[in-house]
Protein backbone atom coordinates (compact mmCIF):
# COMPACT_ATOMS: atom_id res chain seq x y z
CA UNK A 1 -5.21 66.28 -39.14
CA UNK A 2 -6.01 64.90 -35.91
CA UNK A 3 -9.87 64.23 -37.22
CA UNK A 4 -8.36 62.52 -40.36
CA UNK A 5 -6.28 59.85 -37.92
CA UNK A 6 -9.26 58.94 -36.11
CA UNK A 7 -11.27 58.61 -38.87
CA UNK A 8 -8.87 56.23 -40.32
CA UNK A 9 -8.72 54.53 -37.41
CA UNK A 10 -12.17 53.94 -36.86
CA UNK A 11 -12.47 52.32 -40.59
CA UNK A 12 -9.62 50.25 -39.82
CA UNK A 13 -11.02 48.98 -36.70
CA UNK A 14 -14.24 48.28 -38.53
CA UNK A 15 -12.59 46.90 -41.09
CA UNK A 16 -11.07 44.68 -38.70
CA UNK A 17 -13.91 43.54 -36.40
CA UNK A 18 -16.43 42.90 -39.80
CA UNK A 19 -13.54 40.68 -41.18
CA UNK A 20 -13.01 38.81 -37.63
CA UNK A 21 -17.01 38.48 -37.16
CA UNK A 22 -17.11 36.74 -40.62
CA UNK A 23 -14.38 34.64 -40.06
CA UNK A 24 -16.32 33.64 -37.01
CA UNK A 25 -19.65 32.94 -38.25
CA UNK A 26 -17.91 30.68 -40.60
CA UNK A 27 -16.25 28.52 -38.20
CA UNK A 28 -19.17 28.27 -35.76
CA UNK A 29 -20.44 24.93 -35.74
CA UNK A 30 -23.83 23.95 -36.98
CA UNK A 31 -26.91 25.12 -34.90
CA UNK A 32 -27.75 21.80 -32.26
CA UNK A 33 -30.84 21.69 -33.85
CA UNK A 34 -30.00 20.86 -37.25
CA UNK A 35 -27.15 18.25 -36.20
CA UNK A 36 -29.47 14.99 -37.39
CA UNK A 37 -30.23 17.24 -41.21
CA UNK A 38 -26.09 17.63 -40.93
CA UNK A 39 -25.85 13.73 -40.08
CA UNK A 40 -28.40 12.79 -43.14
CA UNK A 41 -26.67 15.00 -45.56
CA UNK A 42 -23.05 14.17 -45.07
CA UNK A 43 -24.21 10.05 -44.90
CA UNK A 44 -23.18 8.35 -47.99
CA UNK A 45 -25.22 5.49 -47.22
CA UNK A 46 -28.63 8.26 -48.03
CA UNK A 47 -29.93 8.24 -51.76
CA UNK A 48 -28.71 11.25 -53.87
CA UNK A 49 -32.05 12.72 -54.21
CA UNK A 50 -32.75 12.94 -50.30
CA UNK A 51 -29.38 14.56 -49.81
CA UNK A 52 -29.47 17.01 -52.41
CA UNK A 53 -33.12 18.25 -50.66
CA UNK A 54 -31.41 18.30 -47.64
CA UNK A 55 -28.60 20.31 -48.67
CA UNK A 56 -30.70 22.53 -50.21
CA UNK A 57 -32.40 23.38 -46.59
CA UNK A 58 -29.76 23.32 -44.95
CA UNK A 59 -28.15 26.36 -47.23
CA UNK A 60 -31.26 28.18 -46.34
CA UNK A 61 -31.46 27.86 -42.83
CA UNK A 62 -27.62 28.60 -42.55
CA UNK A 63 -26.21 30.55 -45.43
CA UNK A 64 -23.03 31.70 -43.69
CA UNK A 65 -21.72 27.56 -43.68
CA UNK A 66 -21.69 27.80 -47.45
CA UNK A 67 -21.94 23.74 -47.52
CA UNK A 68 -21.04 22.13 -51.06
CA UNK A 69 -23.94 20.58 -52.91
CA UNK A 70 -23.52 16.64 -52.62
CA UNK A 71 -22.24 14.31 -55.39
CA UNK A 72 -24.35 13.03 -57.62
CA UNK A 73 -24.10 8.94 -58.47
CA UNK A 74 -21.89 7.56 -60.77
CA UNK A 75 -22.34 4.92 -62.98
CA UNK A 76 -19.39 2.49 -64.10
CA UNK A 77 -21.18 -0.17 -65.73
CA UNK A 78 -19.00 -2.05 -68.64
CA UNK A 79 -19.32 -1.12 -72.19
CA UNK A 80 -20.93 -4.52 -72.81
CA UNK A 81 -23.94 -3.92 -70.70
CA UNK A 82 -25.50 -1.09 -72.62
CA UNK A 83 -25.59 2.37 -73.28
CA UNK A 84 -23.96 4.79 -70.95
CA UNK A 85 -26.73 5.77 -68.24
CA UNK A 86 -28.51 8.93 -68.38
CA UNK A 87 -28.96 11.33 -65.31
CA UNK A 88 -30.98 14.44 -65.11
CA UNK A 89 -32.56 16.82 -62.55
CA UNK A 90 -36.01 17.07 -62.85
CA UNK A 91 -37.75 19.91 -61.85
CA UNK A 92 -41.22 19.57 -59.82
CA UNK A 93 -42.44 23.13 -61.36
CA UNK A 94 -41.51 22.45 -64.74
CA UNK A 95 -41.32 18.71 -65.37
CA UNK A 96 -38.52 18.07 -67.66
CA UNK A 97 -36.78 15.04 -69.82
CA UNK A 98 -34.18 12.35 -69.47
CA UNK A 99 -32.60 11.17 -72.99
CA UNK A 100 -30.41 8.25 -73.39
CA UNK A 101 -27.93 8.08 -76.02
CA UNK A 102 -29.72 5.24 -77.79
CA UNK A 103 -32.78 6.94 -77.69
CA UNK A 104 -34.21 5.80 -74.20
CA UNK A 105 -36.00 8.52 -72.84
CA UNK A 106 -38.43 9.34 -69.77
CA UNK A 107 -40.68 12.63 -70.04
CA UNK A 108 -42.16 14.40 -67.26
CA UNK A 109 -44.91 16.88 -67.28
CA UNK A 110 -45.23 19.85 -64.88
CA UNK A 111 -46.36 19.29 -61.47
CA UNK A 112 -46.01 15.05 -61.81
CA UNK A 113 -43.20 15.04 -58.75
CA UNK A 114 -43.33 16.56 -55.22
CA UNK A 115 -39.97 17.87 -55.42
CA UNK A 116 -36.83 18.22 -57.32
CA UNK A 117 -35.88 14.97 -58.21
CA UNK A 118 -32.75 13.10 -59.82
CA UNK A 119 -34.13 10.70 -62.38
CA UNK A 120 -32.14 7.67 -64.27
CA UNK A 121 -31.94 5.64 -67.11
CA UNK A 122 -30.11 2.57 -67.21
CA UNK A 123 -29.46 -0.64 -68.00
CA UNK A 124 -31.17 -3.07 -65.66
CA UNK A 125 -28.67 -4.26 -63.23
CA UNK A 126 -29.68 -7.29 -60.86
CA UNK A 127 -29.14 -7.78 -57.17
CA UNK A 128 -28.80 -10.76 -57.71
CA UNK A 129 -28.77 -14.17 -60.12
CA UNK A 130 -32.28 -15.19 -59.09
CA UNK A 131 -33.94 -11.94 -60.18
CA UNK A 132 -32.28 -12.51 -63.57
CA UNK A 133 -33.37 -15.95 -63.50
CA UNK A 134 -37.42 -15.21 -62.49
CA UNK A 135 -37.48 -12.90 -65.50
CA UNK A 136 -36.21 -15.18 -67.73
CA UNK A 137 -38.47 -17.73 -66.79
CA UNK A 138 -41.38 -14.76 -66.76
CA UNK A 139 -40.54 -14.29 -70.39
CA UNK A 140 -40.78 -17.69 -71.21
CA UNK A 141 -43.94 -18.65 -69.51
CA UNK A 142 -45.43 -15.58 -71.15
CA UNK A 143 -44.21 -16.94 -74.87
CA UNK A 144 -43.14 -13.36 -75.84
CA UNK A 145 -39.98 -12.17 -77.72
CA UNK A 146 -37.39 -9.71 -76.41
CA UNK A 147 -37.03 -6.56 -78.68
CA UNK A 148 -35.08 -5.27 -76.82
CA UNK A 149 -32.83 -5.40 -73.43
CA UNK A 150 -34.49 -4.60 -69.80
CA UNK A 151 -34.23 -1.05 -69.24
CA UNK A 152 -33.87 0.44 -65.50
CA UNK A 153 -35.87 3.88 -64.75
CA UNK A 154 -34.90 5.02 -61.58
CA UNK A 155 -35.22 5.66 -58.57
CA UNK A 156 -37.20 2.26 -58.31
CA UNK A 157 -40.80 2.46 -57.74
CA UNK A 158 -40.61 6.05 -57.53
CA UNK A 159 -44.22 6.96 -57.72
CA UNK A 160 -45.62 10.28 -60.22
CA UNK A 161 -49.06 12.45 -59.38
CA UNK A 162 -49.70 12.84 -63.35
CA UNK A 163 -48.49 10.07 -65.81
CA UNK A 164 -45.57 10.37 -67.27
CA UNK A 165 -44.11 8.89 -70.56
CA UNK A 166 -41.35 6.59 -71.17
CA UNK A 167 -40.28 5.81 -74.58
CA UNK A 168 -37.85 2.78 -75.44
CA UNK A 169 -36.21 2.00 -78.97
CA UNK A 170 -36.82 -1.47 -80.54
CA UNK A 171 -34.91 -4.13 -82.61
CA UNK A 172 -36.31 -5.18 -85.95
CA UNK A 173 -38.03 -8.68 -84.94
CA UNK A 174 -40.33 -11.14 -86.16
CA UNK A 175 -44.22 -11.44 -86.50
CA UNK A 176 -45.85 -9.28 -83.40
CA UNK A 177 -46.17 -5.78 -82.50
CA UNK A 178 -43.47 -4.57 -79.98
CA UNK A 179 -45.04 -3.72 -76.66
CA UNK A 180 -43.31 -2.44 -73.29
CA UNK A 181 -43.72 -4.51 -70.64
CA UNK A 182 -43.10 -3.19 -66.49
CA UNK A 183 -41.22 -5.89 -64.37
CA UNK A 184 -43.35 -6.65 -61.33
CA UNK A 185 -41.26 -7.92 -58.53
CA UNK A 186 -43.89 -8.59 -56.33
CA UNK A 187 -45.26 -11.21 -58.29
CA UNK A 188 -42.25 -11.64 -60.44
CA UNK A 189 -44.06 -11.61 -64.20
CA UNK A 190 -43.92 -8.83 -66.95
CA UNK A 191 -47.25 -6.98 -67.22
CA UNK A 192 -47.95 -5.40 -70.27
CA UNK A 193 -49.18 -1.53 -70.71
CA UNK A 194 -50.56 0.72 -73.43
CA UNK A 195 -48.40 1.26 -76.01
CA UNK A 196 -47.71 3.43 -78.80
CA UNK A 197 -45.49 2.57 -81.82
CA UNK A 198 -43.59 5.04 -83.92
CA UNK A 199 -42.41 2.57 -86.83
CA UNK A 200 -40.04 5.24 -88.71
CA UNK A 201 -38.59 5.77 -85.11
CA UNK A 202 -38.62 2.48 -84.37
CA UNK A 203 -39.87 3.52 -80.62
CA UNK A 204 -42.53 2.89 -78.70
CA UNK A 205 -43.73 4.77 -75.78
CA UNK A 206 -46.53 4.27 -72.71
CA UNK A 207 -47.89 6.21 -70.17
CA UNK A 208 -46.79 5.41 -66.55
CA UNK A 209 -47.68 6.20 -63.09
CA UNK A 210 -44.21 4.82 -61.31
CA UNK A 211 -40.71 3.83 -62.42
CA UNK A 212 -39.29 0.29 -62.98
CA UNK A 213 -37.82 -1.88 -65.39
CA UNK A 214 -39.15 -1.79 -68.46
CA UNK A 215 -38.42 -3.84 -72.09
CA UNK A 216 -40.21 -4.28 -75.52
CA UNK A 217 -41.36 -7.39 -76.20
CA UNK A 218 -43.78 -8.93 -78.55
CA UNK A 219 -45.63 -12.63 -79.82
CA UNK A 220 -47.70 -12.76 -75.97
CA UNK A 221 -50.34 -14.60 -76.07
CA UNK A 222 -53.22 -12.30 -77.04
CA UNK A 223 -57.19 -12.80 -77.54
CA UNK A 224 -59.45 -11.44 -80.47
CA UNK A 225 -61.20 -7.98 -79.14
CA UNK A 226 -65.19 -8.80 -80.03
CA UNK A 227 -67.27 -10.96 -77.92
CA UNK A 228 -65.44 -14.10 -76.57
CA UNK A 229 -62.03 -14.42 -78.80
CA UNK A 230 -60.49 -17.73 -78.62
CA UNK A 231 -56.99 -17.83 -77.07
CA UNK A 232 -54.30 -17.46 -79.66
CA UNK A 233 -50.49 -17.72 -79.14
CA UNK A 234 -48.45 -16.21 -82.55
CA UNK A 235 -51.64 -15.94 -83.99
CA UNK A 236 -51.84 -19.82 -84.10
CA UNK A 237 -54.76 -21.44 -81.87
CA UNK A 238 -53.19 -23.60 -78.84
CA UNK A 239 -54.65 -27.31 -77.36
CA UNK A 240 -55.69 -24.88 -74.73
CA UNK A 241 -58.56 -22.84 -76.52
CA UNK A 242 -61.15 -24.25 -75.59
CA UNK A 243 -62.20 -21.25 -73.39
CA UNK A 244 -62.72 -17.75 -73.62
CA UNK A 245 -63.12 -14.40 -71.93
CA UNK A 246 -65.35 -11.50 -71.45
CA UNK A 247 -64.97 -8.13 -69.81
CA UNK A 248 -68.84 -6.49 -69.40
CA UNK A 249 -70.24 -3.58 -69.56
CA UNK A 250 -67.76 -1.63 -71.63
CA UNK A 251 -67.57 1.17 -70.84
CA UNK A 252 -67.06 0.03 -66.83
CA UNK A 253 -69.32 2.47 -64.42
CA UNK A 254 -69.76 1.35 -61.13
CA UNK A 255 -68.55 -2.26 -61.54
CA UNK A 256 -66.61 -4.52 -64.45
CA UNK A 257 -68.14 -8.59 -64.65
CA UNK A 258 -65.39 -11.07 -65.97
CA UNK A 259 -66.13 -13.90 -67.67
CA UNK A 260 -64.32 -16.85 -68.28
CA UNK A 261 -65.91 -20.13 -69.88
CA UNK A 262 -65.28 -23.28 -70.76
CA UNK A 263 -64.76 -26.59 -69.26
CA UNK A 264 -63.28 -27.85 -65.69
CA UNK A 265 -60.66 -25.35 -64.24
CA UNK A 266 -58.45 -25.81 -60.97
CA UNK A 267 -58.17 -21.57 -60.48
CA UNK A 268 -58.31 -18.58 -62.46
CA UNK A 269 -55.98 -15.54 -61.84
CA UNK A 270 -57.32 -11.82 -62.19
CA UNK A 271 -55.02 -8.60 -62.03
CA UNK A 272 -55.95 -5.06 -62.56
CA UNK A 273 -53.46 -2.81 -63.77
CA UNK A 274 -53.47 1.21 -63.61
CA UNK A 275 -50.37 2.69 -65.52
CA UNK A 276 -48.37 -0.57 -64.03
CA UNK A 277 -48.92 -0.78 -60.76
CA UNK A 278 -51.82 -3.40 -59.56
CA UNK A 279 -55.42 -1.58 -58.50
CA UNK A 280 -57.05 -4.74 -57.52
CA UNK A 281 -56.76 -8.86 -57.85
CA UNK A 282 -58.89 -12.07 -56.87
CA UNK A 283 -58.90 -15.70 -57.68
CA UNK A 284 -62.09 -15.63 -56.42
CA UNK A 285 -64.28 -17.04 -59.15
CA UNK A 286 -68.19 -18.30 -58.81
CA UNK A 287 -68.43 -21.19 -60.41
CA UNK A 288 -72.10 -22.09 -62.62
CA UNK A 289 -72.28 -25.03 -64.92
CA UNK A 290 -74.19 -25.29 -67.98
CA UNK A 291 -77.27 -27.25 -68.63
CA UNK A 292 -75.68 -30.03 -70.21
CA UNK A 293 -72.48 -29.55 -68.05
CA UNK A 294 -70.61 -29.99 -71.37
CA UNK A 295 -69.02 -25.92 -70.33
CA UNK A 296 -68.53 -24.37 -67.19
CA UNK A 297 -69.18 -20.19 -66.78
CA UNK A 298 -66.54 -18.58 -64.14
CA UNK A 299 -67.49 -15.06 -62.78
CA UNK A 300 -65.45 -12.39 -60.84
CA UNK A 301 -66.50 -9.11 -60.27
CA UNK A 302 -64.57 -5.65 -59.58
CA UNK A 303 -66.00 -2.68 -58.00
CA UNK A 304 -64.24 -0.10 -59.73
CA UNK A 305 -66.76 2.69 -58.14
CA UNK A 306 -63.36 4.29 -56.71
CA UNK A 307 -61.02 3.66 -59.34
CA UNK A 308 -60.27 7.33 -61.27
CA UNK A 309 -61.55 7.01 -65.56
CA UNK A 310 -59.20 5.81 -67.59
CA UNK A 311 -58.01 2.97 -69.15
CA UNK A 312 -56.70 -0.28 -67.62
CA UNK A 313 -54.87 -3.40 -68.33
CA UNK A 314 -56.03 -6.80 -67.60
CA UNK A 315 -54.07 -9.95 -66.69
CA UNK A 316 -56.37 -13.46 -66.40
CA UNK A 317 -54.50 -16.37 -65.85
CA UNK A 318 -56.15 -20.06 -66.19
CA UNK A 319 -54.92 -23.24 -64.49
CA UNK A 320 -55.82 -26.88 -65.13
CA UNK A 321 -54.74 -30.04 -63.86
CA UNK A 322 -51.88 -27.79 -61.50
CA UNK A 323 -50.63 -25.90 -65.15
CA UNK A 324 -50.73 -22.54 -66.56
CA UNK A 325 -52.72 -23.06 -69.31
CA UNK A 326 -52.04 -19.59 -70.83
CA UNK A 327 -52.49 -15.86 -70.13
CA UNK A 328 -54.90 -13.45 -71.06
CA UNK A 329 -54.15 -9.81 -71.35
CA UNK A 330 -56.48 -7.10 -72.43
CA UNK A 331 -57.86 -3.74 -71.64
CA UNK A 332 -61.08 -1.69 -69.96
CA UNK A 333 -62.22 1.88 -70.02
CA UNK A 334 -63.65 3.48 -66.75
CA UNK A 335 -65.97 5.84 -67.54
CA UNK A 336 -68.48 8.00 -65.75
């Protein structure tokens, strides 16, 4: 009987000190050392993404806190400014998708982040009026049409390690094929990129190596493929045509020569483009009259000898008399 008691007794007492040591470990505070992680993680003023990483170390290195996961961003913008935004976690192991109700969508392949990452679709909001302004005016200098409204992919210059896909819907339009375009702040224009159309969709889609805003457009100014095309706006020839371009050798190797000609020029504008973000520009342009002086060849060259194969956009932009006498676009293969 005696035996019985104690052994009773015993349980309850370690009943009793297991209970108290839990209680315990769960009001400890955090160890010193992790107090600036703690700091980070409970900061509203941190992005999402960085605190949700943080959280998720923090969990490991101290299970017995049991710390809530943080809240993810909301989005309240008004019916009239689009579609409701999209949000999903996408995995670094697996890659994953993020679909838009209207058909906006951003795919990424296995392995393309470094980490977990939240990823967005929205529609472009603007920090401020000018922003909204210098794309307008972007747009207009470029003589393109909108097909459709200026998409955000977030976060914001968020940068991939394989290319990943993003895929916008389109708005029946006029003459032109529909093209997406990335907003480049640092120079504030819209820079074309590779695109693929899916009429019966109506989408289009192009590889990219970083997010920003992106929107369809078409009717650019665009140049006939063979040899030196004149310049053509709408397919109609402009008072400006007078000059052409050239891109040799095709495919590029070690180094692509570009070629503009034609007569007197105040400056010519050259920009590279990798999957949207700029690989390498120059307004530096040699200079060597014809014979007869009646034309003038420009030259420019671009060692692409550590530039990865693949294909590339090109942006050449002419001045004369202190105008933009039109825009260029077109594309090279590096090859080895």
């Amino acid at each position: 009987m005696i035996n019985a008691q104690v052994r009773r007794c015993a349980a309850a007492l370690t009943t009793f000190l297991c209970v108290a040591a839990a209680a315990h470990a769960q009001s400890a505070p955090p160890d010193p050392a992790y107090d600036r992680l703690y700091a980070v993680y409970q900061s509203s003023a941190v992005p999402y993404h960085i605190r949700y990483h943080l959280w998720r170390r923090l969990v490991t290195l101290e299970p017995s806190r049991r710390l809530p996961p943080p809240a993810p961003p909301t989005f309240s913008a008004p019916a009239s400014s689009g579609p409701a935004a999209a949000l999903a976690l996408i995995g670094r192991r697996n890659g994953g998708q993020v679909l838009r109700a209207d058909g906006a969508a951003l795919r990424v392949p296995p392995g393309a982040l470094l980490q977990d990452t939240p990823l967005t679709i929205s529609s472009a909001s603007y920090r401020d009026d000018p922003e909204r302004r210098a794309q307008a005016a972007a747009l207009t200098a470029l003589g393109a049409r909108p097909f459709s409204d200026a998409v955000a992919f977030g976060p914001d210059g968020l940068p991939f390690s394989a290319p990943a896909t993003v895929v916008l819907p389109y708005a029946r339009g006029g003459a032109g094929a529909p093209k997406i375009y990335a907003w480049d702040r640092a120079r504030s224009a819209w820079t074309p990129l590779p695109t693929s159309v899916d009429p019966t969709a109506r989408t289009v889609s192009a590889q990219v190596d970083s997010l920003a805003i992106f929107r369809v457009l078409a009717g650019a100014p665009h140049v006939s493929s063979s040899g030196f095309g004149a310049i053509t706006r709408g397919g109609a020839h402009t008072a400006h045509a007078a000059w052409n371009v050239a891109v040799t050798p095709d495919p590029v190797t070690a180094a692509a020569t570009f070629l503009v000609r034609g007569g007197a020029l105040d400056g010519i504008d050259l920009r590279v483009y990798g999957g949207g973000r700029l690989v390498y520009k120059t307004t530096n342009f040699a200079a060597s009259p014809s014979a007869d002086g009646a034309t003038t060849t420009y030259s420019a060259v671009w060692d692409a000898s550590g530039t990865p194969d693949g294909v590339y956009d090109y942006v050449v932009t002419v001045r004369r008399a202190g105008q933009k006498i039109a825009v260029k676009t077109g594309r090279i293969r590096v090859a080895r």
